[in-house]
Protein backbone atom coordinates (compact mmCIF):
# COMPACT_ATOMS: atom_id res chain seq x y z
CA UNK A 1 9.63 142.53 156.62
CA UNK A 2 8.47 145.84 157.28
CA UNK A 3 7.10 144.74 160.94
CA UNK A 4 10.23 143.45 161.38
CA UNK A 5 11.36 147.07 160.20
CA UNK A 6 9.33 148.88 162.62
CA UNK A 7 8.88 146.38 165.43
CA UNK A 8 12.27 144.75 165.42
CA UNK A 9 13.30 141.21 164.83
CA UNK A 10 14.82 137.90 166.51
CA UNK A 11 17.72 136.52 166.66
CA UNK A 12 18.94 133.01 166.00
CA UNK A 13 19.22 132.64 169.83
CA UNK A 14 15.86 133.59 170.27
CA UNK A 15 16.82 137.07 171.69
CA UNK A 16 14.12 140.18 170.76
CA UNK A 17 15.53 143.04 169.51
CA UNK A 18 13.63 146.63 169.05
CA UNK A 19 14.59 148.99 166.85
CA UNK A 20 15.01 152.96 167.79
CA UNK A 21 11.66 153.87 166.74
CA UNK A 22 10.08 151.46 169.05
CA UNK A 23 12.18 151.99 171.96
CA UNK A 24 11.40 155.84 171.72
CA UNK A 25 7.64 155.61 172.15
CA UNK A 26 8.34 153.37 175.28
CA UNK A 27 9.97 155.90 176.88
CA UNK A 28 7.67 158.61 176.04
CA UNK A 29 4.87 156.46 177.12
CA UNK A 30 6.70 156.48 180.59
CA UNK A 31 4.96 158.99 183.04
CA UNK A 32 6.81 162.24 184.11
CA UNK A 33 8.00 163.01 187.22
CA UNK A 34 4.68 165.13 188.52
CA UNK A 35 2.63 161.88 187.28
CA UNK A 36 4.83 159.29 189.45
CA UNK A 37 5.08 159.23 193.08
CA UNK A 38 8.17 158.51 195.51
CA UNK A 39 6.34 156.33 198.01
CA UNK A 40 7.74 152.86 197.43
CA UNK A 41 4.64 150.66 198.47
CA UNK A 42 2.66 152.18 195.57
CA UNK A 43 5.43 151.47 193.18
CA UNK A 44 4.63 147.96 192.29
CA UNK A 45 0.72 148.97 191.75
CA UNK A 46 2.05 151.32 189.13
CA UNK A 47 4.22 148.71 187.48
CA UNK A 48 1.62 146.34 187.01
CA UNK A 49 -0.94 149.29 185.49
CA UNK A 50 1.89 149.67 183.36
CA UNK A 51 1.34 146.09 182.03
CA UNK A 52 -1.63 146.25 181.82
CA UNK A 53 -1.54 149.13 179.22
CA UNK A 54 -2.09 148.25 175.43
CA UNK A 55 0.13 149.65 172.13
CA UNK A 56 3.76 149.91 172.11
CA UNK A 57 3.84 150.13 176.45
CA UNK A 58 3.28 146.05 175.84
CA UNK A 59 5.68 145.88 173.62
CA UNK A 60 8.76 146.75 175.99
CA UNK A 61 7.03 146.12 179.44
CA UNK A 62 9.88 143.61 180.65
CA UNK A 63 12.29 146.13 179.75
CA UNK A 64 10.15 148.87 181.53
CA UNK A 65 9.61 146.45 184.34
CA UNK A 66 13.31 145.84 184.92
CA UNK A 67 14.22 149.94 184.70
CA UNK A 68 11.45 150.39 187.10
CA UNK A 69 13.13 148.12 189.40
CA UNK A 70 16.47 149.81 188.46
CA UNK A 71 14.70 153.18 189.55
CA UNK A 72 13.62 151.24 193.02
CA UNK A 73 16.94 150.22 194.12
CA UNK A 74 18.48 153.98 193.52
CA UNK A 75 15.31 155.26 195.21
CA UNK A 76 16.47 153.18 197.80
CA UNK A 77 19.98 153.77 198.37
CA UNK A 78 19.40 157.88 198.07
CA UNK A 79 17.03 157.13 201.23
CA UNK A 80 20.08 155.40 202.78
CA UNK A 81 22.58 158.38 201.75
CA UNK A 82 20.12 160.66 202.98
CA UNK A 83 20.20 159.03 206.25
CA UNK A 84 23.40 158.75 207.02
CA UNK A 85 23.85 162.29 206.08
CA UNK A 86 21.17 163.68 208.86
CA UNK A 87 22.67 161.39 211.16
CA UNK A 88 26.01 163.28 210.29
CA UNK A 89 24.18 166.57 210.58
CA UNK A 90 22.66 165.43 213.98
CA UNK A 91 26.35 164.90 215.12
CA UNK A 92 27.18 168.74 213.70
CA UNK A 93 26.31 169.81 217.06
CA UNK A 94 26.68 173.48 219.03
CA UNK A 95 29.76 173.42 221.39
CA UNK A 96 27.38 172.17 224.31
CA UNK A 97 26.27 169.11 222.73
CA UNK A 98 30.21 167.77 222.13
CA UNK A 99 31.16 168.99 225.64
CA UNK A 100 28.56 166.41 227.20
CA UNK A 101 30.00 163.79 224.73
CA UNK A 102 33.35 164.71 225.99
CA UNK A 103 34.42 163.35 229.21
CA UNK A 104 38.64 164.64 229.29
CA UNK A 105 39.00 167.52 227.20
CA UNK A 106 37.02 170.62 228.24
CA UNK A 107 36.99 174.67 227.92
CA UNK A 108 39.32 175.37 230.96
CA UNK A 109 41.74 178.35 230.06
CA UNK A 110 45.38 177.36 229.99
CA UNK A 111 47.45 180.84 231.01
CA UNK A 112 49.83 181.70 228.11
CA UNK A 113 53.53 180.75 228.67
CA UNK A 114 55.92 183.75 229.82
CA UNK A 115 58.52 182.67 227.39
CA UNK A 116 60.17 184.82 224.80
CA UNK A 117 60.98 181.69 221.74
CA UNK A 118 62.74 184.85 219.85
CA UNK A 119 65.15 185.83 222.50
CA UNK A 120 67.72 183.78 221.19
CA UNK A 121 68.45 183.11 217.70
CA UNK A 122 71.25 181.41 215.69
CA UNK A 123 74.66 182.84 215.52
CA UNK A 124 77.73 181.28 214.49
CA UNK A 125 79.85 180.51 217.86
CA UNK A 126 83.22 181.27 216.02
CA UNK A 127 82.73 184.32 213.54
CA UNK A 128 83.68 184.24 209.58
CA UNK A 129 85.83 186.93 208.30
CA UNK A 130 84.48 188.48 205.06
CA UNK A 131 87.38 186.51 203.59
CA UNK A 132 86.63 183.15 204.12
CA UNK A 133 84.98 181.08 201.76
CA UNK A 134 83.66 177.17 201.64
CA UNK A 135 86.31 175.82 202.24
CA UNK A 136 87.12 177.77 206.05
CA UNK A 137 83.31 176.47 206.55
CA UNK A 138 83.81 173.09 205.15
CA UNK A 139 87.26 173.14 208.07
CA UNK A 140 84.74 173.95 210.74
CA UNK A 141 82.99 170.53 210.52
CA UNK A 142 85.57 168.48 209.07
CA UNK A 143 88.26 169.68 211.08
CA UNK A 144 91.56 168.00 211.84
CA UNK A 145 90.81 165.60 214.67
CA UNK A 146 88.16 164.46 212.22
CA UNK A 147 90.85 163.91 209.53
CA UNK A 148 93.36 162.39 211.50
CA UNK A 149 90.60 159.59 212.36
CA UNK A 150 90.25 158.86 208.54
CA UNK A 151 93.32 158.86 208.01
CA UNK A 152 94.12 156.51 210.84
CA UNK A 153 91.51 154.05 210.12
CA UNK A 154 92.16 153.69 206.49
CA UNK A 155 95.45 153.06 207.32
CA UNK A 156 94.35 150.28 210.25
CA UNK A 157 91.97 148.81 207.56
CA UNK A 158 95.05 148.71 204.98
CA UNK A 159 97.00 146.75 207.19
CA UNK A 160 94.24 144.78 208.76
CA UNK A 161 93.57 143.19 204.88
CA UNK A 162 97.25 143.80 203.58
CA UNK A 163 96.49 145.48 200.79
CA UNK A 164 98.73 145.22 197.85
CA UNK A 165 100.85 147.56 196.84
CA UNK A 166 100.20 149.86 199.77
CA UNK A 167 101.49 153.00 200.95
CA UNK A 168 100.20 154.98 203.88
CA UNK A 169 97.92 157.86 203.41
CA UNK A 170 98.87 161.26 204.44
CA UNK A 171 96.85 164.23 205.24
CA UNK A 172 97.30 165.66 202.23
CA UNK A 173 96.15 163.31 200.27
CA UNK A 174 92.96 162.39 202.56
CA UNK A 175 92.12 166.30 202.06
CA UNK A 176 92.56 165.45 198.05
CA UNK A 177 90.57 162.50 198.52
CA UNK A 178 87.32 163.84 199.63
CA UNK A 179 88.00 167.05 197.38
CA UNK A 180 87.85 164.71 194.58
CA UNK A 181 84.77 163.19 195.66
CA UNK A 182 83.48 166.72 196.54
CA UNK A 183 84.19 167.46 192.17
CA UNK A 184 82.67 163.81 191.32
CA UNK A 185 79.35 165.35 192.48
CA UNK A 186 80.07 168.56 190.37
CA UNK A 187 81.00 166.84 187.44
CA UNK A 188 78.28 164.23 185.90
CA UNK A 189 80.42 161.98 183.88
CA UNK A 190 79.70 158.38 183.01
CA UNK A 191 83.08 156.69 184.78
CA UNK A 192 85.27 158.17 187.32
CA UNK A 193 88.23 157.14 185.00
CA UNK A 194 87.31 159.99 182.27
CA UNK A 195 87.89 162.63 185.17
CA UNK A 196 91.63 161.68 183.92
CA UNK A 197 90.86 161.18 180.39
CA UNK A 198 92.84 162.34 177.80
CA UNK A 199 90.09 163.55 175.97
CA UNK A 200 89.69 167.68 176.99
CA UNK A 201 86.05 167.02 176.47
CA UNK A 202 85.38 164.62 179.54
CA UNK A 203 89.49 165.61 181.67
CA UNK A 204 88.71 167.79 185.08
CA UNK A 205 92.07 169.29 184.82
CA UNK A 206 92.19 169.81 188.72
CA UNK A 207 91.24 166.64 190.04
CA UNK A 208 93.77 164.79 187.33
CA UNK A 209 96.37 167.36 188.60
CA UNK A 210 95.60 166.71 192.53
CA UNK A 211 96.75 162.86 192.71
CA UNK A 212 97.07 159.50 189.80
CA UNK A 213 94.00 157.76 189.18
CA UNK A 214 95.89 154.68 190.68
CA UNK A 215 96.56 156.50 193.75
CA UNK A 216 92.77 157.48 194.04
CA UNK A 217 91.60 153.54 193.28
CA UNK A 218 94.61 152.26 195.96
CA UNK A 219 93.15 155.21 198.48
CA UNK A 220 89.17 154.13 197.51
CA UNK A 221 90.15 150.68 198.12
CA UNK A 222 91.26 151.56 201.80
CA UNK A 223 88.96 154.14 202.85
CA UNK A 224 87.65 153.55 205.77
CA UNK A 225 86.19 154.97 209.39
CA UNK A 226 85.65 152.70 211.90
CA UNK A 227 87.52 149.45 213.06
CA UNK A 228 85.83 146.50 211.63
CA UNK A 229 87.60 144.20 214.51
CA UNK A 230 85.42 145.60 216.87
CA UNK A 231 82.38 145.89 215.40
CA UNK A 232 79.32 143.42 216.55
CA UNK A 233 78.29 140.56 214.66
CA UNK A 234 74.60 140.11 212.98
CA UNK A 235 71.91 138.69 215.20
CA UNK A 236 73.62 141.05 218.30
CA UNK A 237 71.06 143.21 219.94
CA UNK A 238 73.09 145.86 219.94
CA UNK A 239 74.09 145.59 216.65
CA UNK A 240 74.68 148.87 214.92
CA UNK A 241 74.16 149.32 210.73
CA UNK A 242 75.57 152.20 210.30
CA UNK A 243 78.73 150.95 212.55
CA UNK A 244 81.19 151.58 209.39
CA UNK A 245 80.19 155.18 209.70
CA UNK A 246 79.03 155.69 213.21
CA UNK A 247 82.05 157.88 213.85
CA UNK A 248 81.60 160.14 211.30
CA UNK A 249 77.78 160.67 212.51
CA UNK A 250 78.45 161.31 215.76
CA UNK A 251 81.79 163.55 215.02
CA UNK A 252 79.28 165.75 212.91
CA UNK A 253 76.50 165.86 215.14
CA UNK A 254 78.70 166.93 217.62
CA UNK A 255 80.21 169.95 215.96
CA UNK A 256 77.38 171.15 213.97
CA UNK A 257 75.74 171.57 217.44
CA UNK A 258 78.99 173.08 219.25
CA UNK A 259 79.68 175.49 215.76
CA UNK A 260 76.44 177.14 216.73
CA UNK A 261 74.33 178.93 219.45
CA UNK A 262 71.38 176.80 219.59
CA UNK A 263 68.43 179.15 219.36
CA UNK A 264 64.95 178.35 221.12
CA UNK A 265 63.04 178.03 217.83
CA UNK A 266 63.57 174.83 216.49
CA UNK A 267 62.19 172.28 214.17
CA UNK A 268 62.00 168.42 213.54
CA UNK A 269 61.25 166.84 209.99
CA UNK A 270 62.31 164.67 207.87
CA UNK A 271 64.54 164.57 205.08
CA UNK A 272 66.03 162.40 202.08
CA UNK A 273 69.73 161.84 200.76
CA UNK A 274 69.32 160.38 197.59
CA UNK A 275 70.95 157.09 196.58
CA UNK A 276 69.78 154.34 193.84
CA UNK A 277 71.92 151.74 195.11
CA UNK A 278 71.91 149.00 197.00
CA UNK A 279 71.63 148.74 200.53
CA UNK A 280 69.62 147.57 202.91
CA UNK A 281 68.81 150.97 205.22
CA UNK A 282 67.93 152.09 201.37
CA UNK A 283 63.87 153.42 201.50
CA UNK A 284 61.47 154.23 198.91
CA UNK A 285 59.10 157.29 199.64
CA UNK A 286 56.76 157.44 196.54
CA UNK A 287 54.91 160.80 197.58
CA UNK A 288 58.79 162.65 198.03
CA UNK A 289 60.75 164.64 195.71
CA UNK A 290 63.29 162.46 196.50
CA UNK A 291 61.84 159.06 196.15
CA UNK A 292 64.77 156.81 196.76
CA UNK A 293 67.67 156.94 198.99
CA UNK A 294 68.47 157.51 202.86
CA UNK A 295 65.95 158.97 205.40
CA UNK A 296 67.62 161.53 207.95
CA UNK A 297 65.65 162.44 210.52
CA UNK A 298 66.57 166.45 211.40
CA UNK A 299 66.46 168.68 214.12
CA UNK A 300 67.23 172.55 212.68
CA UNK A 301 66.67 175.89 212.97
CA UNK A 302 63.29 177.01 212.76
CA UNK A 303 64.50 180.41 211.05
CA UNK A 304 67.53 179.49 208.77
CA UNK A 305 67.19 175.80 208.28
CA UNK A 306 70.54 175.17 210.35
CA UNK A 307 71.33 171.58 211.09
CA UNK A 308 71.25 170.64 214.56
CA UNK A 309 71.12 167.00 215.03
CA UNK A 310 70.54 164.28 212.33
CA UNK A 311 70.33 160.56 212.83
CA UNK A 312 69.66 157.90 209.48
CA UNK A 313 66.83 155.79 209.43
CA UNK A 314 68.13 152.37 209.70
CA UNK A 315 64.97 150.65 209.64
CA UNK A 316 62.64 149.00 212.59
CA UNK A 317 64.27 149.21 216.17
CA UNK A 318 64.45 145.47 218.15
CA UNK A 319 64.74 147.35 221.14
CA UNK A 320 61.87 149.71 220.95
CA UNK A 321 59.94 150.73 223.89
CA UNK A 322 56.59 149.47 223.98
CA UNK A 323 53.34 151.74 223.02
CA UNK A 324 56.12 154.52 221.56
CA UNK A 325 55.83 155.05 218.28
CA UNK A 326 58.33 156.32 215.53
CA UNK A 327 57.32 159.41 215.44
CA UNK A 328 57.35 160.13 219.71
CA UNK A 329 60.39 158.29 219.70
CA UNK A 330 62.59 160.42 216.79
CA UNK A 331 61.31 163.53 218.34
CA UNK A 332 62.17 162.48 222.53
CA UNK A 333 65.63 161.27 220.70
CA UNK A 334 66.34 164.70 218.92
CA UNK A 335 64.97 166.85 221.88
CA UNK A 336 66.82 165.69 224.20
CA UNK A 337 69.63 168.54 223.76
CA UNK A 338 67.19 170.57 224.36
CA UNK A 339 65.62 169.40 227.47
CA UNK A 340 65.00 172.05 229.72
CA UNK A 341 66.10 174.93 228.09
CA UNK A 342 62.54 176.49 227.52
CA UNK A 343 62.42 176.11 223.58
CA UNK A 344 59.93 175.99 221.27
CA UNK A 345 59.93 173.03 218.78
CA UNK A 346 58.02 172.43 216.06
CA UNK A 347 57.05 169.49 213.71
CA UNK A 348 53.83 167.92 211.45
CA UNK A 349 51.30 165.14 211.81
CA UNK A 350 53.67 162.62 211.76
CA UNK A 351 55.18 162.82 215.11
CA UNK A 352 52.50 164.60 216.89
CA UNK A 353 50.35 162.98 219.48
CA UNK A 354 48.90 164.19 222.83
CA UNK A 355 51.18 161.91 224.84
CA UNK A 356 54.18 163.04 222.67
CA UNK A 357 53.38 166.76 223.48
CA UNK A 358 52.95 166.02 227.49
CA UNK A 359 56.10 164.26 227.43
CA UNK A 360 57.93 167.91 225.94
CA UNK A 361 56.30 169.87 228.76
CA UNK A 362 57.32 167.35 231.28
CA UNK A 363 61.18 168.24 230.08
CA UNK A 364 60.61 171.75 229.96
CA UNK A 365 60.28 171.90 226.05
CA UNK A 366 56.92 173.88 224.52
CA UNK A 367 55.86 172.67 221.06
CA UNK A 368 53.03 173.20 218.49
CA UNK A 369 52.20 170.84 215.64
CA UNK A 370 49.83 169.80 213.54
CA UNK A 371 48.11 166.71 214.16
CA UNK A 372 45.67 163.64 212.49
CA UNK A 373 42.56 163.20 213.44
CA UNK A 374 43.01 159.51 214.22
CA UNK A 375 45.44 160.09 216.67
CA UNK A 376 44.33 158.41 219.87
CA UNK A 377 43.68 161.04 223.09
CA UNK A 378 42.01 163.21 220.83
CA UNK A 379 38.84 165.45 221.63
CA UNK A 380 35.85 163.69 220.13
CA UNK A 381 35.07 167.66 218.58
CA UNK A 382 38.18 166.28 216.38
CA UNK A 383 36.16 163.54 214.61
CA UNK A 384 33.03 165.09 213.76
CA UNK A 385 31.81 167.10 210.68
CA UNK A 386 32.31 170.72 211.30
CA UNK A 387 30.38 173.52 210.31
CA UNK A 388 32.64 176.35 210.93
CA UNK A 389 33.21 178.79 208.38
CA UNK A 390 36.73 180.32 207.00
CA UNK A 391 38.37 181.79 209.26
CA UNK A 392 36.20 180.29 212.62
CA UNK A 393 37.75 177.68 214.89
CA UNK A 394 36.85 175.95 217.88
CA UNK A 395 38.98 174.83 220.94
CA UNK A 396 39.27 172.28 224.06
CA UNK A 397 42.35 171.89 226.46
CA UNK A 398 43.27 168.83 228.57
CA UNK A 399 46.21 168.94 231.22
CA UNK A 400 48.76 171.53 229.62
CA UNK A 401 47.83 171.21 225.71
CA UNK A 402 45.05 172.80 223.76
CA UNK A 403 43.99 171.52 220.68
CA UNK A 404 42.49 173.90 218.31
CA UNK A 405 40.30 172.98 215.28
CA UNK A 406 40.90 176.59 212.43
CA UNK A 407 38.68 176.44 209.36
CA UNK A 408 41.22 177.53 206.39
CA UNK A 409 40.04 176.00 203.22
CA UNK A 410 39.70 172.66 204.93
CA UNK A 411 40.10 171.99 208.39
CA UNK A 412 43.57 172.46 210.23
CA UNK A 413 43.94 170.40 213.34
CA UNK A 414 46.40 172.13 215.85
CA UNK A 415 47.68 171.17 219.50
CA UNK A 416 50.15 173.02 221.27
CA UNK A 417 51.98 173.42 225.00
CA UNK A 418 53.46 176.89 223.88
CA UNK A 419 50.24 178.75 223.77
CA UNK A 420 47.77 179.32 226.18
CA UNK A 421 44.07 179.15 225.83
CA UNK A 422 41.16 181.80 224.62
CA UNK A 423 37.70 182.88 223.78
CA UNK A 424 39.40 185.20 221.39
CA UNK A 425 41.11 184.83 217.99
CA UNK A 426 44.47 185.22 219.10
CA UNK A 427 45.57 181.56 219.90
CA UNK A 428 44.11 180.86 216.44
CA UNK A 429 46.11 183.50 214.68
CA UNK A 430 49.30 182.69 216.61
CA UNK A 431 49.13 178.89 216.64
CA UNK A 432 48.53 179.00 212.69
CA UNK A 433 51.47 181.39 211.76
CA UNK A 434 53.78 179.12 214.04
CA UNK A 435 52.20 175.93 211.73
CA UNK A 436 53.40 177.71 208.85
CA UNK A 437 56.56 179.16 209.98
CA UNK A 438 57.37 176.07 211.02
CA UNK A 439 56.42 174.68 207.15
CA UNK A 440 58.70 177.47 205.46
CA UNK A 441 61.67 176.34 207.98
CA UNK A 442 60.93 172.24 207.51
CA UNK A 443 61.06 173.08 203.80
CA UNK A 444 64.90 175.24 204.72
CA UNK A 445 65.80 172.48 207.01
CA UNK A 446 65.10 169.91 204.13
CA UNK A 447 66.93 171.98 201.16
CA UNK A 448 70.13 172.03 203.74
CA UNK A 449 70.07 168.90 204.97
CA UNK A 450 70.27 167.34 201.61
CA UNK A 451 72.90 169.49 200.84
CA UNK A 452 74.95 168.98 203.13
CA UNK A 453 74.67 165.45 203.19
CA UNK A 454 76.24 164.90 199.81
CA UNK A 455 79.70 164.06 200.65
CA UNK A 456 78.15 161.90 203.54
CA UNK A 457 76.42 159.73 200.60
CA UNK A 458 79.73 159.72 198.69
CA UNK A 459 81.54 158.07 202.06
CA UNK A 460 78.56 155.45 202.40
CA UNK A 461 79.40 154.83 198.52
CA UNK A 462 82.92 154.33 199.84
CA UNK A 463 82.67 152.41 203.15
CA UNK A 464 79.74 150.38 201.93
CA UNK A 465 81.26 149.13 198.30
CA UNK A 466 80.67 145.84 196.88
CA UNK A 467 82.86 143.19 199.28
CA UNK A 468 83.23 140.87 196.31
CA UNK A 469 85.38 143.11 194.56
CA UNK A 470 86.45 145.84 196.52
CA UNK A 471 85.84 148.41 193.98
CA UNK A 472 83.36 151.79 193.96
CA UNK A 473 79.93 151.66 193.33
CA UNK A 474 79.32 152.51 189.69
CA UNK A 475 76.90 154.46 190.21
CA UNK A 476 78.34 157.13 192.52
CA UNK A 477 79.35 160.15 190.62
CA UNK A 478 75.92 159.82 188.62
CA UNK A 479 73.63 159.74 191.82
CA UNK A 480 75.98 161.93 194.07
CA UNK A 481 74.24 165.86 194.27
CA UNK A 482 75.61 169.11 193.82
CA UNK A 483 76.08 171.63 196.00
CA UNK A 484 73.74 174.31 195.53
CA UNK A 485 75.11 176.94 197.77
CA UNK A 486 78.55 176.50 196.11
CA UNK A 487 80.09 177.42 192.78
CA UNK A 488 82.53 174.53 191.23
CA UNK A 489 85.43 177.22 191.03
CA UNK A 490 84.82 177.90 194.97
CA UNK A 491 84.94 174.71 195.65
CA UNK A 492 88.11 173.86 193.44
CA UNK A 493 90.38 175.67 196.34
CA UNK A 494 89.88 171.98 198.55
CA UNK A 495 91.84 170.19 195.69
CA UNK A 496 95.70 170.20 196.36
């Protein structure tokens, strides 16, 4: 027993076990570093001295055998790692070595651009008096033409269906309409009905006053803004999603861009309304704030966040042009007010491409972005490990765009039409503070977008209810937003 103590013991299975004592003086039998040596061909010579030792070196030499062989294979794959890394250091040329590698994109000087992108900045194209308050700016974009059209199609739609019960809706009570849907976003209650409760705890005593709950339901039931007769059938090319609101789209785009100089700073980005119902232009973006709900793709201010030009994601394109992608094709779509106007537009590494960015300057539009290093067109100085430290960068240009490579804490990859090329810092310095300008106004253009596009979620809710029944989506007061550059008192003056 006491071998079997000291030395171990075997199992039923026949398996040898060792205790603690006899595993230790195995190891410390094992030579040291300084005794061993790295070259590989000797390492089987010393594994079979090994064996060939006496005392408790015997006793474990399969397991010693096997770590030894353990120790091999690491050996083996730290020779690899260390390979691939000098081949990676033999690619972290100087300058001249990636210019012979590089066939398009050389060191030629591109002249700067003699183009002020601050001369003209946002201003309102009607002025506010001191006086007004939301709801004079909510008049600007939902003026009256705009309500006489929902007010004429909800009618149309009415009589199309003949709806029981009915009774024409007048402007008044459209303005009361979306007022009330304006205070369902204010208000997070369970059911629309308790804005009309009896109970003071749950009763909004100014949208109960404005109109009957029966007169809102008959009105809901109604609402419309387009002409279904007219619209195209599934499986049509041209075949529109978003035809049930098309009007209102194109009615906003239109006066957000003629309520406003349009400057020659200007962004592009992408934004989220959020929504958690069903549809099927509905997308999930798992790395967004906003996760679920409608992408809007946004053309703003660079400075204030201003909304320009938006158009909703409606999913994959039947018609799309060959070898464009999303990106080239959102930001051609959106720039086109601007064509030749001399602006300065800028976006992220979604859009941006080298082709994209040639395609601007052909239309008289400058623009800086950042950019990923897969994109194709690229300089190969893109792709390879860089050495530069903080604050260095290197450079190439190629027709009328320089790309730029700045060492921040990583890497920042940079091309640009607006700037022109330098042996000096100062395309660095001014193509960087553009990239994040234009990241301070993408996160503006975002907040504002969003905001504004609550009662625009509220109308899909409306136009896009359940067919089967006719009736609301359940879920729209509880996913609708609030206004966060209003106050609910402010924005009690629409009701009535």
């Amino acid at each position: 027993m006491a071998a079997n103590v000291n030395q171990g013991g075997t199992s039923k299975r026949g398996r040898v076990y060792r205790t603690s004592e006899a595993v230790l003086a195995a190891l410390f039998s094992l030579p040291s570093d300084s005794e061993s040596n790295d070259d590989l061909e000797e390492s089987d010579t010393e594994h079979d001295d090994r064996n060939s030792d006496a005392g408790t070196g015997n006793v474990l030499s399969n397991v010693v055998d096997d770590d030894d062989d353990d120790d091999d294979i690491l050996y083996t794959l730290a020779s690899d790692v260390s390979e691939v890394e000098s081949d990676v250091d033999e690619h972290d040329t100087s300058d001249a070595d990636s210019d012979a590698e590089e066939s398009d994109w050389t060191k030629t000087v591109i002249k700067p651009i003699d183009v002020d992108f601050d001369a003209i900045q946002i201003v309102p194209k009607n002025a506010f008096l001191p006086s007004d308050g939301p709801h004079e700016f909510f008049s600007k974009f939902f003026d009256i033409e705009l309500m006489e059209l929902l007010v004429q199609q909800t009618n149309l739609y009415a009589k199309q269906n003949k709806l029981r019960n009915w009774c024409d809706v007048t402007m008044a009570e459209m303005n009361a309409f979306l007022a009330i849907l304006i205070a369902i976003g204010l208000h997070q209650i369970p059911q629309v009905e308790m804005f009309w409760s009896t109970d003071p705890l749950f009763r909004v005593q100014p949208v109960a006053d404005s109109m009957p709950i029966k007169r809102f339901k008959k009105i809901l039931q109604g609402f419309h803004v387009s002409d279904n007769s007219k619209a195209l059938k599934h499986g049509d090319p041209q075949y529109d999603r978003l035809h049930k609101v098309r009007p209102l789209l194109q009615k906003l785009n239109k006066e957000f861009q003629g309520q406003s100089v349009s400057s020659t700073s200007q962004s592009i980005d992408e934004a989220m309304i959020l929504f958690k119902g069903r549809s099927t232009i509905k997308q999930y973006m798992p790395l967004k704030p906003v996760k679920r709900g409608y992408k809007v793709w946004a053309r703003c201010d660079s400075t204030t966040g201003y909304v320009y030009q938006f158009d909703i994601y409606t999913g994959k394109a039947e018609d799309q042009q060959a070898g464009v992608g999303l990106g080239s094709r959102v930001v051609l779509s959106l720039g086109e007010a601007i064509r030749d106007t001399n602006s300065h537009l800028t976006f992220d590494n979604f859009f941006a491409s080298h082709s994209l960015l040639e395609d601007l300057y052909s239309r008289n539009i400058y623009a800086t972005a950042t950019v990923r290093t897969n994109r194709k067109g690229l300089p190969v100085l893109a792709t390879q490990k860089t050495s530069l430290q903080k604050g260095e960068f290197k450079w190439r240009s190629k027709q009328h765009t320089t790309y730029l490579q700045w060492m921040d804490t990583k890497p920042v990859h940079i091309m640009t039409t607006a700037f022109g090329s330098s042996e000096g810092c100062d395309v660095c310095l001014h193509c960087y503070s553009k990239w994040c300008f234009c990241v301070s106004a993408i996160i503006f253009s975002v907040t504002v977008t969003v905001n504004f596009c609550n009662l625009i979620s509220m109308v899909f809710c409306c136009c896009y209810r359940c067919k089967e029944n006719k009736k609301m989506d359940p879920q729209l007061q509880y996913h609708a937003q609030q206004p966060s550059l209003s106050t609910r008192s402010e924005w009690g003056v629409l009701i009535g």
